[in-house]
C-alpha atoms as a PDB file:
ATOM      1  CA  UNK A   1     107.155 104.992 136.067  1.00  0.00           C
ATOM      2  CA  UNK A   2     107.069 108.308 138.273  1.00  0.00           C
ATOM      3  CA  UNK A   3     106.728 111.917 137.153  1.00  0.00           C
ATOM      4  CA  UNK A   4     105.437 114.720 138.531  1.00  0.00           C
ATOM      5  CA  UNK A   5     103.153 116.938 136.013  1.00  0.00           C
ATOM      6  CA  UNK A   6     101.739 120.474 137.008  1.00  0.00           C
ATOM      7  CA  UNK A   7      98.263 120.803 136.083  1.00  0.00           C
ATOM      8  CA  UNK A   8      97.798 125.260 135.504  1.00  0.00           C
ATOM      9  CA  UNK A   9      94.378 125.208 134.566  1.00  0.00           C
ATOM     10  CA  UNK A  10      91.635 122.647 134.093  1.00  0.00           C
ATOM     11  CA  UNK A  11      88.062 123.097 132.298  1.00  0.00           C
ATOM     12  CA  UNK A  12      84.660 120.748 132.401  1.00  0.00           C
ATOM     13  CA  UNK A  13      81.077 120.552 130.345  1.00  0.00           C
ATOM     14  CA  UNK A  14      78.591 118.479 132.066  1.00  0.00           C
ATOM     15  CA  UNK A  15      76.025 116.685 130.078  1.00  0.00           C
ATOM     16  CA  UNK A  16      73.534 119.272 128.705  1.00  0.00           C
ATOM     17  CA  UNK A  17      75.673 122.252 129.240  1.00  0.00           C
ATOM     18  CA  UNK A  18      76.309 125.142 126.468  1.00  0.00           C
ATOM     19  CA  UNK A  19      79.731 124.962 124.606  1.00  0.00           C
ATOM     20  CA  UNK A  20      80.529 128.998 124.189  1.00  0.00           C
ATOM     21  CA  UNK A  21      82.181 129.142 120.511  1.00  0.00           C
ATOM     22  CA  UNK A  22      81.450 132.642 120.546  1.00  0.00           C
ATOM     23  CA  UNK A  23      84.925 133.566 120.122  1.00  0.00           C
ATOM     24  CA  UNK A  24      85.133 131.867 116.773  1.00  0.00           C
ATOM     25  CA  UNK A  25      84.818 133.414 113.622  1.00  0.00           C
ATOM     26  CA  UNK A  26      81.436 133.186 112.032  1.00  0.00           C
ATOM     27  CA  UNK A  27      82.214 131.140 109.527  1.00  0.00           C
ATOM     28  CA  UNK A  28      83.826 128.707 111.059  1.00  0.00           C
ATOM     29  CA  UNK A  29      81.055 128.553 114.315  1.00  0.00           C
ATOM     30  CA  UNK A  30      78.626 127.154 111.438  1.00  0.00           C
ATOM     31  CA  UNK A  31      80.088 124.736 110.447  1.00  0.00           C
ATOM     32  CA  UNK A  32      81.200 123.201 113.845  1.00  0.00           C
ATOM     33  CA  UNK A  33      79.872 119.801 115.040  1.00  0.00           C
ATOM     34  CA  UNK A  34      78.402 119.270 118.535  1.00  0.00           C
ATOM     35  CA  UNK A  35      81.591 117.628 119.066  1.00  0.00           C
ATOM     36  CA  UNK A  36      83.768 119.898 117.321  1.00  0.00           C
ATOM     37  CA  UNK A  37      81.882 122.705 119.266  1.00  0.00           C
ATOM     38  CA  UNK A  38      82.804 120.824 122.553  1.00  0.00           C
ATOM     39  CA  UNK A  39      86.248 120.612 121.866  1.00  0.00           C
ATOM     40  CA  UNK A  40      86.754 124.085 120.832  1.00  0.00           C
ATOM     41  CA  UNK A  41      84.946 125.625 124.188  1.00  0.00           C
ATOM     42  CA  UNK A  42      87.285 122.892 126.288  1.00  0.00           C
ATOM     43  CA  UNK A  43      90.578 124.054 124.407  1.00  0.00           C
ATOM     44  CA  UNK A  44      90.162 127.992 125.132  1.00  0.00           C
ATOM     45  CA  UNK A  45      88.772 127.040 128.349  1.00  0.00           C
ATOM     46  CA  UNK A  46      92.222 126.016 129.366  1.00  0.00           C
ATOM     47  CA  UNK A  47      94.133 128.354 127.016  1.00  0.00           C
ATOM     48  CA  UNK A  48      95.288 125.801 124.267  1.00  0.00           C
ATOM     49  CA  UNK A  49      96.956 128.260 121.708  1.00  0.00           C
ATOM     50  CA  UNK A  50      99.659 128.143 120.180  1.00  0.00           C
ATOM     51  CA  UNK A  51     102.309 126.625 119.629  1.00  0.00           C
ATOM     52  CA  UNK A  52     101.169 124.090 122.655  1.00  0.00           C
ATOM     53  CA  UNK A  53     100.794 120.159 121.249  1.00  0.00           C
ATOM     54  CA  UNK A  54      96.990 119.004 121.721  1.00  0.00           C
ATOM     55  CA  UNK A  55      95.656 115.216 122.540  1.00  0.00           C
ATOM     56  CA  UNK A  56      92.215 114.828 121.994  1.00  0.00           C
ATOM     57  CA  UNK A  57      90.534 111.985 123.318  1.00  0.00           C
ATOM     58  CA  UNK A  58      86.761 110.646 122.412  1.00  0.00           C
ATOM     59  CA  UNK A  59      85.110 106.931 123.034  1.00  0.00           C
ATOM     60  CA  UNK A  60      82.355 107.536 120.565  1.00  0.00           C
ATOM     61  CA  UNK A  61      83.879 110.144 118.317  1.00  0.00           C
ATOM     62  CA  UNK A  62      80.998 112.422 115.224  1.00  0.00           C
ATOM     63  CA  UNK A  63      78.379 109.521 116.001  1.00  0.00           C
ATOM     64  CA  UNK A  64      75.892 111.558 114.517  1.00  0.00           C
ATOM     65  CA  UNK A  65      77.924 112.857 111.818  1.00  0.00           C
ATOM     66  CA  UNK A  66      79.117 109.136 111.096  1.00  0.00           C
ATOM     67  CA  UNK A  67      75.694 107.858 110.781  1.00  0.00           C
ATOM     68  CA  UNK A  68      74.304 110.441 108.848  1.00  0.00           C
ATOM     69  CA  UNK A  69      77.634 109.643 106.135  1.00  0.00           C
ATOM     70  CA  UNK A  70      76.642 105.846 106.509  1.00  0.00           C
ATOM     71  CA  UNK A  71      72.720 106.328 105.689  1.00  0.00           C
ATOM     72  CA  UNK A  72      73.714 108.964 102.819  1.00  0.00           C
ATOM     73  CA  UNK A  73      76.156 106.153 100.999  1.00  0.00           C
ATOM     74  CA  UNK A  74      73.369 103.527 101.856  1.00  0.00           C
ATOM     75  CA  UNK A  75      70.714 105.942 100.152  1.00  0.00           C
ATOM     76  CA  UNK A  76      72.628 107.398  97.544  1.00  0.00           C
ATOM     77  CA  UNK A  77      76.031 105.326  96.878  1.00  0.00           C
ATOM     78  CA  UNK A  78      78.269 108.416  97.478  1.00  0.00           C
ATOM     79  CA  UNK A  79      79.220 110.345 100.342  1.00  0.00           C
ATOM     80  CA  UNK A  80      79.815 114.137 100.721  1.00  0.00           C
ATOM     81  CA  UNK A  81      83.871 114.609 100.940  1.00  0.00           C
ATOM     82  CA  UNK A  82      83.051 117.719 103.409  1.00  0.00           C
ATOM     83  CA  UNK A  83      80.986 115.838 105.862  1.00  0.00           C
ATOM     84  CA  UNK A  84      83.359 112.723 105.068  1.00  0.00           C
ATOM     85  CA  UNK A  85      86.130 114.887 106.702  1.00  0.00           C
ATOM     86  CA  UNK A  86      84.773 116.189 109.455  1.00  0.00           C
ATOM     87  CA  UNK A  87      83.852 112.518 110.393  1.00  0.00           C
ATOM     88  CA  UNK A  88      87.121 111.712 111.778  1.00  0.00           C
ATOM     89  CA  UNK A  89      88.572 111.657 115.022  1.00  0.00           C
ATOM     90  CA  UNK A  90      91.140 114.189 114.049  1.00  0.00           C
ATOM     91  CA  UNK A  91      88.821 116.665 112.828  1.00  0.00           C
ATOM     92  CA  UNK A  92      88.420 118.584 115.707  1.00  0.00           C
ATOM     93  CA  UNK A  93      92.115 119.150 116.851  1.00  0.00           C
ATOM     94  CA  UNK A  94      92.837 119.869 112.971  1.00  0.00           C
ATOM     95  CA  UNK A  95      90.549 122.395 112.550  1.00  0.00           C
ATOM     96  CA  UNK A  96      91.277 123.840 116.079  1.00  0.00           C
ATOM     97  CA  UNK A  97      94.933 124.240 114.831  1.00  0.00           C
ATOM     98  CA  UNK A  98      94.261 125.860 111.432  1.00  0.00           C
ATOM     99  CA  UNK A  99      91.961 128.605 113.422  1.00  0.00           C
ATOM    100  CA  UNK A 100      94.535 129.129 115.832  1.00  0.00           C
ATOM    101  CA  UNK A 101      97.345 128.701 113.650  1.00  0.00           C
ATOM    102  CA  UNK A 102      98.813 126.140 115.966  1.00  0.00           C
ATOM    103  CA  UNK A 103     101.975 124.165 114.145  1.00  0.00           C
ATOM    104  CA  UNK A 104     102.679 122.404 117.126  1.00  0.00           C
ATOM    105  CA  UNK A 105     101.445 118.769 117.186  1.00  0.00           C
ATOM    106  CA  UNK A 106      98.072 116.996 118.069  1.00  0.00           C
ATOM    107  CA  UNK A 107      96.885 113.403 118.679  1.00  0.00           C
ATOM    108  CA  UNK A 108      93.601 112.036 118.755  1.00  0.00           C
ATOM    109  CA  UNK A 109      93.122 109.121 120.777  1.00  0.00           C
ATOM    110  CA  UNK A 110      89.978 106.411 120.475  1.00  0.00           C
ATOM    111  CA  UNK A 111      90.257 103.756 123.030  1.00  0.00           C
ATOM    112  CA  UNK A 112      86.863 102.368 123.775  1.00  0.00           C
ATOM    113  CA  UNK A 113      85.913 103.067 127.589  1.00  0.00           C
ATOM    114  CA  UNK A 114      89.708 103.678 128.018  1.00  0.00           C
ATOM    115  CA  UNK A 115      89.814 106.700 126.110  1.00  0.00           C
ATOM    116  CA  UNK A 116      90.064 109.020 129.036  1.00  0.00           C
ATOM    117  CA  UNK A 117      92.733 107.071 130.792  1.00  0.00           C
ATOM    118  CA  UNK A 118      94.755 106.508 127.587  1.00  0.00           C
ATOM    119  CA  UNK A 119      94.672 110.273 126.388  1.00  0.00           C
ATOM    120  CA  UNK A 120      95.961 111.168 129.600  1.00  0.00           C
ATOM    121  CA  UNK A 121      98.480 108.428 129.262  1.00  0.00           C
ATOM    122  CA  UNK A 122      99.356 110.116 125.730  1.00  0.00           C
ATOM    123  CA  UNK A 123      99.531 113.574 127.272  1.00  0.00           C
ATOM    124  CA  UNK A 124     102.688 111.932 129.004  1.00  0.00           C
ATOM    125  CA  UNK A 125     104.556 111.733 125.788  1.00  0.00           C
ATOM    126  CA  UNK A 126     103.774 115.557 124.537  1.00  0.00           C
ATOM    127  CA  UNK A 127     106.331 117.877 125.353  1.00  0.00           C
ATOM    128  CA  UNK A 128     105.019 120.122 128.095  1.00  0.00           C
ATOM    129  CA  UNK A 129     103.189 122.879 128.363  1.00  0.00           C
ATOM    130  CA  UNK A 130     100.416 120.298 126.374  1.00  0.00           C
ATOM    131  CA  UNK A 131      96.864 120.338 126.369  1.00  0.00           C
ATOM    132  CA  UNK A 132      94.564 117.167 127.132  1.00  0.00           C
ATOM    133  CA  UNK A 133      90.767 117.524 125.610  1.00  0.00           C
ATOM    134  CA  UNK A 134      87.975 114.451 126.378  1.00  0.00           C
ATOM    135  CA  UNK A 135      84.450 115.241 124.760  1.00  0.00           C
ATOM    136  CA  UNK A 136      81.646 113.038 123.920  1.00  0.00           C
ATOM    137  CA  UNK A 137      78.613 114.253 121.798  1.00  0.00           C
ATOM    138  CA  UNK A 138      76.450 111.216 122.863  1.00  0.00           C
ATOM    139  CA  UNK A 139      75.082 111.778 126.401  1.00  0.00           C
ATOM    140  CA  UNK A 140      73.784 115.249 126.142  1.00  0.00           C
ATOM    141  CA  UNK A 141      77.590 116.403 124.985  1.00  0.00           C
ATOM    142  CA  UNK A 142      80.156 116.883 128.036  1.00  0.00           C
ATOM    143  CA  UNK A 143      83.737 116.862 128.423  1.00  0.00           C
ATOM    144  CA  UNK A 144      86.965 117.476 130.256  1.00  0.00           C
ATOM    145  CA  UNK A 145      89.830 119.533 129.478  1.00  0.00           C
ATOM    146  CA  UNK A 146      93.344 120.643 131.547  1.00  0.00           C
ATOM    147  CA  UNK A 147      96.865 122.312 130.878  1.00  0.00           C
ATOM    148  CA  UNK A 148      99.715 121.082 131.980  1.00  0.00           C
ATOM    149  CA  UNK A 149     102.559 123.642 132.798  1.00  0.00           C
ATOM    150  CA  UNK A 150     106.017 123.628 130.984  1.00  0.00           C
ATOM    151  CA  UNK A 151     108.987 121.237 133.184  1.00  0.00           C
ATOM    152  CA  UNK A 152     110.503 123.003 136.132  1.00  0.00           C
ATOM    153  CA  UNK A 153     107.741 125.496 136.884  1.00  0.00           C
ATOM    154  CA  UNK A 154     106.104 125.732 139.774  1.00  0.00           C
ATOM    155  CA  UNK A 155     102.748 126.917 138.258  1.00  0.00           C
ATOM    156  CA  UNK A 156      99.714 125.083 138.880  1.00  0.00           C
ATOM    157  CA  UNK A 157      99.070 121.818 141.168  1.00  0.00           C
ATOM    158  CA  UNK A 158     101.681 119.667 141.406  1.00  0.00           C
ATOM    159  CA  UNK A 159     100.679 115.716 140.478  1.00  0.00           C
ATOM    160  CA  UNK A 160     102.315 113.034 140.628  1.00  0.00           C
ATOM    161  CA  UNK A 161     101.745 109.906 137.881  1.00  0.00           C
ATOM    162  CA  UNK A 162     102.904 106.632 138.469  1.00  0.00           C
ATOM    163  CA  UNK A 163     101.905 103.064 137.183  1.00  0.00           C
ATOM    164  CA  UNK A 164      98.472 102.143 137.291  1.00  0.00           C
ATOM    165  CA  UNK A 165      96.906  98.824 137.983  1.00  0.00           C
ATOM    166  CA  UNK A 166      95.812  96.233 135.493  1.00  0.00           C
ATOM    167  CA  UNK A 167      93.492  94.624 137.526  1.00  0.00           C
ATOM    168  CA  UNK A 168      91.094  97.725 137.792  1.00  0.00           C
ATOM    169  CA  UNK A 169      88.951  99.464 135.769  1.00  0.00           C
ATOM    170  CA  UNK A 170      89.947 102.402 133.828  1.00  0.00           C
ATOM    171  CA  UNK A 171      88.805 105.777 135.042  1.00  0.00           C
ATOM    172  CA  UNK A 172      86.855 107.658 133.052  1.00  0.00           C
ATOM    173  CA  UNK A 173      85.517 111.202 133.159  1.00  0.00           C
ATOM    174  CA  UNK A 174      83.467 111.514 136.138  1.00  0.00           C
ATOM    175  CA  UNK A 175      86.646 110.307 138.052  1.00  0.00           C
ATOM    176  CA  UNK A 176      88.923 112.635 136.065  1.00  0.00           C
ATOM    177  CA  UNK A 177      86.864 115.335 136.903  1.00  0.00           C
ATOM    178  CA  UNK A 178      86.248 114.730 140.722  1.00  0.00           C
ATOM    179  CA  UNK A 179      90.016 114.891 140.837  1.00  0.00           C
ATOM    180  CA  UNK A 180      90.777 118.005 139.233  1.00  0.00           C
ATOM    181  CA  UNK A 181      88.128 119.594 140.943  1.00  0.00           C
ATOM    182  CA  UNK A 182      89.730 118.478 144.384  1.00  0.00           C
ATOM    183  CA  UNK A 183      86.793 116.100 145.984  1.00  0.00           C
ATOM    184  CA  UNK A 184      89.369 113.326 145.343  1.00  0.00           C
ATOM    185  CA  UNK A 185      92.840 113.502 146.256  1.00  0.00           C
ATOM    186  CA  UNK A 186      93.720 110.488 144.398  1.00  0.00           C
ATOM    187  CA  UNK A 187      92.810 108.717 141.277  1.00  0.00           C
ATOM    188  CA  UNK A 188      93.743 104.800 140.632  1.00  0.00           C
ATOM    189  CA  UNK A 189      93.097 103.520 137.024  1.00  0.00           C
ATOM    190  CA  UNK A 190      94.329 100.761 134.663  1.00  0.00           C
ATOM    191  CA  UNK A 191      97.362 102.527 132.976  1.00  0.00           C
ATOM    192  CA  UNK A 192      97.451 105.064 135.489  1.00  0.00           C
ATOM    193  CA  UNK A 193      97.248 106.166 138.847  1.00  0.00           C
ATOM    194  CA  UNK A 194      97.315 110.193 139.952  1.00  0.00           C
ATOM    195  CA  UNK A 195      97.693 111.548 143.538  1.00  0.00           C
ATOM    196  CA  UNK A 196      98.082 115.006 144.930  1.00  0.00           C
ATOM    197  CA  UNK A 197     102.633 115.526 144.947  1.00  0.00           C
END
């Protein structure tokens, strides 16, 4: 497999840093997770309105949120449906959407330590323009976003994908990021391998 992609814009959140939700209306800033709260910083980072399909990617997922469900049911044999659905890995796109009242459509991608390389792998099958989001709330919270431009533009930095190779180890978000940013010129994973077009 070979395709070029054109990445327009591209967004990070190192470990410790502030996700700005500011731009959110009150009521729904308070009841954003860490992670949710990640995700929606990341998205308008790189300008993910709508109508623009979404994949969301996450290794770990609401942790927190997921324990706290899984002591409650242990304490109390019942589990609060509102905190039960904000547990889920789709949460975050799906509330992202209904705020920005984005039809188009969103994936959310677990894959162990391959999440990063597999959401981008996903990404491949959106429609462009798409978004791609990565955010972890373990680790001090960080994440990754970009935008890829719609087919025959020549906005943004042109990539090229191709195969990657099964022998090595995925990459993962300090490698995504080192590319985007330009320090790499090249990225080799697993399922994927990305280089400068």
């Amino acid at each position: 497999m070979k395709r070029v992609l054109r990445i327009s814009s591209w967004a990070s959140l190192p470990p410790g840093a502030e996700a700005d939700v500011s731009f959110a209306p009150p009521l729904v800033r308070r009841r954003l997770s860490p992670l949710q709260k990640l995700f929606f910083s990341l998205a308008r980072s790189v300008g993910a309105e709508p109508p623009l399909p979404v994949v969301f990617a996450s290794r770990d997922g609401e942790d927190a949120l997921t324990r706290r469900i899984v002591a409650e049911f242990n304490e109390a044999g019942a589990v609060s449906p509102n905190r039960f659905s904000s547990s889920v890995y789709n949460a975050a796109p799906g509330l992202w959407s209904v705020m920005t009242k984005n039809r188009a459509p969103y994936t959310a991608i677990a894959a162990g330590d391959d999440s990063v390389e597999c959401g981008m792998l996903e990404l491949l099958f959106a429609e462009a323009p798409a978004a791609f989001v990565y955010a972890e709330e373990t680790g001090g919270g960080y994440g990754v976003a970009l935008r890829v431009a719609p087919a025959g533009t020549q906005e943004g930095r042109a990539v090229e994908v191709s195969d990657g190779d099964p022998a090595r180890h995925a990459f993962g978000f300090d490698a995504l990021c080192a590319f985007l940013s330009g320090a790499s010129s090249s990225l080799e994973g697993k399922w994927l391998s990305l280089r400068d077009a």
